[in-house]
N, C-alpha and C. Protein backbone atom coordinates (compact mmCIF):
# COMPACT_ATOMS: atom_id res chain seq x y z
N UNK A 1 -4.43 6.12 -1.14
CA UNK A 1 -3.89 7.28 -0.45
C UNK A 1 -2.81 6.79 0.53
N UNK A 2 -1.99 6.90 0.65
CA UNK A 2 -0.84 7.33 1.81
C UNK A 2 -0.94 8.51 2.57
N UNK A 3 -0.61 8.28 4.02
CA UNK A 3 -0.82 8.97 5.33
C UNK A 3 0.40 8.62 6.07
N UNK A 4 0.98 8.99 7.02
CA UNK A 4 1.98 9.26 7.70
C UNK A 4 2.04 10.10 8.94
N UNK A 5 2.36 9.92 9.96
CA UNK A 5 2.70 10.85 10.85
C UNK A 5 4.14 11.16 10.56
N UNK A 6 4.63 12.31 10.79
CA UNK A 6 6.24 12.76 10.71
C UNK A 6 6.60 13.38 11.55
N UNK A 7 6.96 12.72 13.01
CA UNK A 7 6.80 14.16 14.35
C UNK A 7 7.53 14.91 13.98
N UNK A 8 7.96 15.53 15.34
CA UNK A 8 9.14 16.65 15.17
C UNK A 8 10.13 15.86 15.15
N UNK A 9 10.27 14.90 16.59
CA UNK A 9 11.53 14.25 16.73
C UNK A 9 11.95 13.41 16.10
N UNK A 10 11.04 12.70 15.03
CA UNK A 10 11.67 12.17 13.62
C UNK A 10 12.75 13.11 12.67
N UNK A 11 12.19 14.19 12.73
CA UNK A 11 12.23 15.04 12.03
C UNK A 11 13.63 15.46 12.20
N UNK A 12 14.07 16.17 13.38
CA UNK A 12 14.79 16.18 14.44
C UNK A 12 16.37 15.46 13.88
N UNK A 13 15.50 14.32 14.06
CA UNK A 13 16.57 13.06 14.00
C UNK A 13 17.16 12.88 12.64
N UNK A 14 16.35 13.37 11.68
CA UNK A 14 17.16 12.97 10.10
C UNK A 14 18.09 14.33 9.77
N UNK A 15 17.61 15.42 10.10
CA UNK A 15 18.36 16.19 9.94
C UNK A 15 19.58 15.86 10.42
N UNK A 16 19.72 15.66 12.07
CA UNK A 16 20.91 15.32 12.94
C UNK A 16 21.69 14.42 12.54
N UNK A 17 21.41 13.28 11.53
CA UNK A 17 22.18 12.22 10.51
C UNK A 17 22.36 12.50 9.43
N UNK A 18 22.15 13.63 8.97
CA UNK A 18 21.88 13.98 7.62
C UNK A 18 23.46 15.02 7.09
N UNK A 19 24.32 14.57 6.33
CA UNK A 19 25.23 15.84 5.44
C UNK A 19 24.68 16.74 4.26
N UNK A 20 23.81 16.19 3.75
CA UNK A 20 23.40 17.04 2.64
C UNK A 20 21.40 17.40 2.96
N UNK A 21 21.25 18.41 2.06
CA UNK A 21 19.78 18.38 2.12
C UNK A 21 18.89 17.11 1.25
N UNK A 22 19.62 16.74 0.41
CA UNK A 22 18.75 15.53 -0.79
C UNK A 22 18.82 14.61 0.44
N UNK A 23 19.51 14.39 0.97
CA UNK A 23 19.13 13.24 2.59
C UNK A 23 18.02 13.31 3.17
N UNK A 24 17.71 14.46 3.15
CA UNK A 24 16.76 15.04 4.34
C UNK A 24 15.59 14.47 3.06
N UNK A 25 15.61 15.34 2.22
CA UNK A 25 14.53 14.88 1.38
C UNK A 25 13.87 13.97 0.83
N UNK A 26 14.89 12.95 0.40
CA UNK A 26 14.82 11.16 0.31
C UNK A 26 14.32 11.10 1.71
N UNK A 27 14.79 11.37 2.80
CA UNK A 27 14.37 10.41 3.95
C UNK A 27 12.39 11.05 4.58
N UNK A 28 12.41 11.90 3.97
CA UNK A 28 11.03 12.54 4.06
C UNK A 28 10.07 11.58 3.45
N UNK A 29 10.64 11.75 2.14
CA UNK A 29 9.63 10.97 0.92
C UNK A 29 9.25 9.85 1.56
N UNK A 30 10.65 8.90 2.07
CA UNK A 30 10.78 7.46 2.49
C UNK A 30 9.51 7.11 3.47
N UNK A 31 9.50 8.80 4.40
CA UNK A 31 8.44 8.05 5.66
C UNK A 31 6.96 7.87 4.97
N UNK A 32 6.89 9.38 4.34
CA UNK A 32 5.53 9.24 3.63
C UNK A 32 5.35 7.85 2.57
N UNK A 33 5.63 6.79 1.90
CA UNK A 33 5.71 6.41 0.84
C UNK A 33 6.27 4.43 1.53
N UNK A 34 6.96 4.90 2.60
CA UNK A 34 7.34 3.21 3.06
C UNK A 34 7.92 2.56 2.05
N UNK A 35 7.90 1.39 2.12
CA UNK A 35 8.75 0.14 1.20
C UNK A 35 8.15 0.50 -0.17
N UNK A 36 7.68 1.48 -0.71
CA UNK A 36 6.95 1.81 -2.28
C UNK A 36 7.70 2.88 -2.53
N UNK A 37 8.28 3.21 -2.15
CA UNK A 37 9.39 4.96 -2.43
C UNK A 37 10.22 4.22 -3.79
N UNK A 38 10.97 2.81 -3.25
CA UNK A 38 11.69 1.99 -3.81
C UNK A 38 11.27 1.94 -5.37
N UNK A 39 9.85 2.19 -5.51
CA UNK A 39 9.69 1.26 -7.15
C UNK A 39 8.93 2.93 -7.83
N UNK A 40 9.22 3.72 -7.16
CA UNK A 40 8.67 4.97 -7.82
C UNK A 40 9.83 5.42 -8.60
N UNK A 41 9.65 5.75 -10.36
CA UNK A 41 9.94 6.55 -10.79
C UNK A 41 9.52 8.27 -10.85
N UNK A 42 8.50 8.34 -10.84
CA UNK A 42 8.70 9.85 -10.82
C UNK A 42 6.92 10.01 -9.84
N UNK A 43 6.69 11.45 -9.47
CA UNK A 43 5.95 11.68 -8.96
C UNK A 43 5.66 13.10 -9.35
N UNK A 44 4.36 13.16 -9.32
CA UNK A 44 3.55 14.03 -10.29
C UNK A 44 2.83 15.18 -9.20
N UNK A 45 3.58 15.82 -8.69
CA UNK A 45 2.88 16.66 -7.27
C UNK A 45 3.70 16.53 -6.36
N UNK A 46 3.17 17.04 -5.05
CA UNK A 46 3.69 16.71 -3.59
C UNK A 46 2.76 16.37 -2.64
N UNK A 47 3.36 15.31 -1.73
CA UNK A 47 2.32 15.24 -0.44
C UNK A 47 2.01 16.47 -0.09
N UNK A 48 1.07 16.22 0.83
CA UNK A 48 0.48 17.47 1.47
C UNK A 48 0.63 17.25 3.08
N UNK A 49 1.07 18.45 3.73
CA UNK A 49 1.44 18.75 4.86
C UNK A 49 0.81 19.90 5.41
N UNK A 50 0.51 19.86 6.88
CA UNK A 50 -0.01 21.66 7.81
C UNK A 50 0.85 22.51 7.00
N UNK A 51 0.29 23.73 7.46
CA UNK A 51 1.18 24.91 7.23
C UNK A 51 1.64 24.62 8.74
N UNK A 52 1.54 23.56 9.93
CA UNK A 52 2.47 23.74 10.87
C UNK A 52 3.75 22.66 10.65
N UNK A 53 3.37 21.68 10.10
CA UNK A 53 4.87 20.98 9.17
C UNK A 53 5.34 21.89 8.52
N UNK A 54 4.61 22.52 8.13
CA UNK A 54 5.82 23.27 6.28
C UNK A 54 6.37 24.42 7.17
N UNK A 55 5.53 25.21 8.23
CA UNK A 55 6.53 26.28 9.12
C UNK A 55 7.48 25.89 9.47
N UNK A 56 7.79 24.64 10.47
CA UNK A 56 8.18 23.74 11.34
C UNK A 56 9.99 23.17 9.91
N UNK A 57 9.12 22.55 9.26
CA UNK A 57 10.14 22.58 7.95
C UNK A 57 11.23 23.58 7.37
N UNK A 58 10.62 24.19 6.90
CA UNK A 58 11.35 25.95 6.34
C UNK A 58 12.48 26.14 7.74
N UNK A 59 12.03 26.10 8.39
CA UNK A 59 13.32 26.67 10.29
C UNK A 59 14.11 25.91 9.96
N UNK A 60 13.59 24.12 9.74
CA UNK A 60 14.72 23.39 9.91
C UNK A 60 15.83 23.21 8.80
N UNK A 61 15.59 23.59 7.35
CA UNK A 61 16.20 23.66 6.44
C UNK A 61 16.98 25.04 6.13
N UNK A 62 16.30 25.92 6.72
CA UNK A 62 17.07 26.95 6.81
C UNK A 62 18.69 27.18 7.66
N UNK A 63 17.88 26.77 8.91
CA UNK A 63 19.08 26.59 9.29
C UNK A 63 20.33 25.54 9.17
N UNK A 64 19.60 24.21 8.51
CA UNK A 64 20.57 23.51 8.19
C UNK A 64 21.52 23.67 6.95
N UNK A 65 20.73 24.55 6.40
CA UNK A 65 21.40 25.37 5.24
C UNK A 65 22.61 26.18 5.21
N UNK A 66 22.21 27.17 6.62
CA UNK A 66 23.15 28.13 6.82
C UNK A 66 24.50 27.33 7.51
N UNK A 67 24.54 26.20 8.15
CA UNK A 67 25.56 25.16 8.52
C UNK A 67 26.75 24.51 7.51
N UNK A 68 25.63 24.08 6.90
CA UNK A 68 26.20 22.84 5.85
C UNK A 68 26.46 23.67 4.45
N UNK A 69 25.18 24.28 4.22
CA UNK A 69 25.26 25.09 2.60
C UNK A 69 25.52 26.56 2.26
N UNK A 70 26.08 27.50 3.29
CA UNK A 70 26.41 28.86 3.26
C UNK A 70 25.78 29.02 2.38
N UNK A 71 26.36 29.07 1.28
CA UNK A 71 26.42 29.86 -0.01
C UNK A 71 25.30 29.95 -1.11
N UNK A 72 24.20 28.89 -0.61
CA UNK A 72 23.50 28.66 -1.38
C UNK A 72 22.09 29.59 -0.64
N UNK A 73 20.89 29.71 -1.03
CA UNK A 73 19.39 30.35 -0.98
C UNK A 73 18.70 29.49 0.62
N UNK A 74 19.26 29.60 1.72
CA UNK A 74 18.87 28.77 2.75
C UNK A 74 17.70 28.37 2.76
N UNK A 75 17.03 27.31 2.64
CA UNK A 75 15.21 26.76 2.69
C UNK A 75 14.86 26.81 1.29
N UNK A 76 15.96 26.89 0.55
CA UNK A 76 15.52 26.78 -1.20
C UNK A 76 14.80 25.47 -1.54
N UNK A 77 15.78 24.43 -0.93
CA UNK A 77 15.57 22.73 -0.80
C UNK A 77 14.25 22.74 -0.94
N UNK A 78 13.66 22.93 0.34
CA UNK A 78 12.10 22.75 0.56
C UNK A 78 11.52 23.09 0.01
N UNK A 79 11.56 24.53 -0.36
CA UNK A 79 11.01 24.93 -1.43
C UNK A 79 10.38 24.85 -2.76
N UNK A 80 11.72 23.75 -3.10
CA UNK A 80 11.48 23.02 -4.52
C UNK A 80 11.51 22.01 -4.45
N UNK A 81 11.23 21.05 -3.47
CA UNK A 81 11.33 19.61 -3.41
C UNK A 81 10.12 19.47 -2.21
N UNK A 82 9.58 19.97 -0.94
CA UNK A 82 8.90 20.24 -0.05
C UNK A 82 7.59 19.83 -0.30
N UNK A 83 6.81 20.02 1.14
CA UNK A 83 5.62 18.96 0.75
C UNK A 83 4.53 20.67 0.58
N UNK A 84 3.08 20.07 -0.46
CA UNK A 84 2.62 20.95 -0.41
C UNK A 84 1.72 21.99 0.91
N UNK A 85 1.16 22.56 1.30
CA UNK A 85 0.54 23.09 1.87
C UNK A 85 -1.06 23.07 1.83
N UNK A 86 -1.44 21.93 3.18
CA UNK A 86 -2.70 21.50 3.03
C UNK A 86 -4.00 22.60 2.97
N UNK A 87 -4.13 23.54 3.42
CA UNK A 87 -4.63 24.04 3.58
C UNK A 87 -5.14 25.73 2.45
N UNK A 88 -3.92 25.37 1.45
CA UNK A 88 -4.52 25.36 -0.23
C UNK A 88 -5.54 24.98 -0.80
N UNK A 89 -5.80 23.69 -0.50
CA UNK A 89 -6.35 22.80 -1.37
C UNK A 89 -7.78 22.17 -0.29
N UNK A 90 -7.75 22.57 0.98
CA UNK A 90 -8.57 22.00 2.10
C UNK A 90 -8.47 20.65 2.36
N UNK A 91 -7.57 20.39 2.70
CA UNK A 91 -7.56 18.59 3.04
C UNK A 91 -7.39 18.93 4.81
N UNK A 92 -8.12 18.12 5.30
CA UNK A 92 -7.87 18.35 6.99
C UNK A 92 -6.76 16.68 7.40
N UNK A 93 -6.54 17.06 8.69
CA UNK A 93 -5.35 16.31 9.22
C UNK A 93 -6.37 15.74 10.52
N UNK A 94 -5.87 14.74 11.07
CA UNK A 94 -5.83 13.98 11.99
C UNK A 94 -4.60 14.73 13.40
N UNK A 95 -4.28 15.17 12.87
CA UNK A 95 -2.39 15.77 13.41
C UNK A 95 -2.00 17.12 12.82
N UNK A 96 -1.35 17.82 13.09
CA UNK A 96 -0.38 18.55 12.45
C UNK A 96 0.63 18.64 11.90
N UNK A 97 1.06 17.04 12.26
CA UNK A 97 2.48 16.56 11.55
C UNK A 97 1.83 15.05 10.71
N UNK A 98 0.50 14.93 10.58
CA UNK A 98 0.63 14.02 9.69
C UNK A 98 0.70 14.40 7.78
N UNK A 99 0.99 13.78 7.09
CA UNK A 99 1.23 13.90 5.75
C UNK A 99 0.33 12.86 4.94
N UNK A 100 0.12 13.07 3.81
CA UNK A 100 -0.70 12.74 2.83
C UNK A 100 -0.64 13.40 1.69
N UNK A 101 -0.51 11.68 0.48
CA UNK A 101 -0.16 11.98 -0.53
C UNK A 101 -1.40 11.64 -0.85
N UNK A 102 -2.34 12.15 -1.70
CA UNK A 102 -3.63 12.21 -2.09
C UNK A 102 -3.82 10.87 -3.55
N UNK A 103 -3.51 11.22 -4.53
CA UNK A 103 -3.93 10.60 -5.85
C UNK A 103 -2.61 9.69 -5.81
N UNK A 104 -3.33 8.38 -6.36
CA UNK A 104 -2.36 7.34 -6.45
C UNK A 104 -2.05 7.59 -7.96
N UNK A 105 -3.54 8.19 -8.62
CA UNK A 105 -2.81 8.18 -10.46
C UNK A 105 -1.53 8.99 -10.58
N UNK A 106 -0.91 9.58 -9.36
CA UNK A 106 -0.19 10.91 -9.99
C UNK A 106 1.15 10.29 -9.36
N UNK A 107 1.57 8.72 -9.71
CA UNK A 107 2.54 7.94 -9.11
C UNK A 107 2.93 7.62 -10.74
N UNK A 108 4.15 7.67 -10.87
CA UNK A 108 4.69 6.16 -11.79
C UNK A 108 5.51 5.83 -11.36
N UNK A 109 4.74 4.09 -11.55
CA UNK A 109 5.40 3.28 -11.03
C UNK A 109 6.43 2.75 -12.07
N UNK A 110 8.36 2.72 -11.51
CA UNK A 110 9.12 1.86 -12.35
C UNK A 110 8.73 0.13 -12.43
N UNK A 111 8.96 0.09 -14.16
CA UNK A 111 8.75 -1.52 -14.16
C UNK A 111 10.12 -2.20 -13.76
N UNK A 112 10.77 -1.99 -13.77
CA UNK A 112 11.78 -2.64 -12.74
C UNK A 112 13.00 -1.66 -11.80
N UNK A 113 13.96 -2.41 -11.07
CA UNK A 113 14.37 -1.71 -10.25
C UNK A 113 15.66 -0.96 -10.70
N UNK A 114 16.13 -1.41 -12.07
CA UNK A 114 17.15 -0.47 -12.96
C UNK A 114 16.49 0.67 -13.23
N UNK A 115 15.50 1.00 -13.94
CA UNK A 115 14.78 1.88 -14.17
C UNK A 115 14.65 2.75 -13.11
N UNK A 116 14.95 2.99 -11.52
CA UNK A 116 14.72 3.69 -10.47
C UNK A 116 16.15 4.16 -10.46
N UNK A 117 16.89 3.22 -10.36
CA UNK A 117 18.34 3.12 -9.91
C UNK A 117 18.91 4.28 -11.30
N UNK A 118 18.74 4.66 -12.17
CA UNK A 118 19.17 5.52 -13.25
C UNK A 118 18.01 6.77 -13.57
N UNK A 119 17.89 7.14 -12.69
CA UNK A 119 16.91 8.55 -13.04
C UNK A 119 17.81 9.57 -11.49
């Protein structure tokens, strides 16, 4: 299992460096996942987050939406890329901003690092 805290002011902070939303989203994955984000090809689910991350989330993509992406469905990003909602499924937190990716089977792992680099 992988666990993570993701405050706000992390949070905060990637947006504030961030031009696009796939930034925001890579750099999400990155905290949950550490130096192993690197050798993942694909992933089979989503971490799981509060409904006070995923509220907390949705504001911040929305509005970074309406900035950067006018034209597009503001908080779509999250939507379809976003972590799931713990409290679906009953997983409890330590935090409200911590995250957890539950099943390691629902990882594949690339056998090498071309194989990451082309998907």
């Amino acid at each position: 299992m992988y666990k993570t805290l993701i405050t706000q002011k992390k949070i905060d902070n990637i947006f504030k460096n961030a031009k696009h939303q796939s930034e925001v989203v890579i750099a999400l994955y990155r905290e949950v996942f550490g130096s192993d984000y690197d050798n993942i090809r694909k992933l089979h689910g989503f971490p799981y987050a509060s409904r006070v991350f995923n509220d907390y989330m949705f504001k911040k993509f929305i509005e970074f939406d309406k900035i950067h992406h006018p034209d597009i469905f503001a908080g779509g990003t999250w939507l379809n890329h976003g972590f799931s909602t713990a409290e679906i499924v009953n997983i409890s937190f330590d935090s409200p901003w911590e995250v957890k990716w539950i099943d390691e089977k629902k990882i594949e792992w690339a056998e090498n690092i071309l194989e990451v680099a082309n998907w």
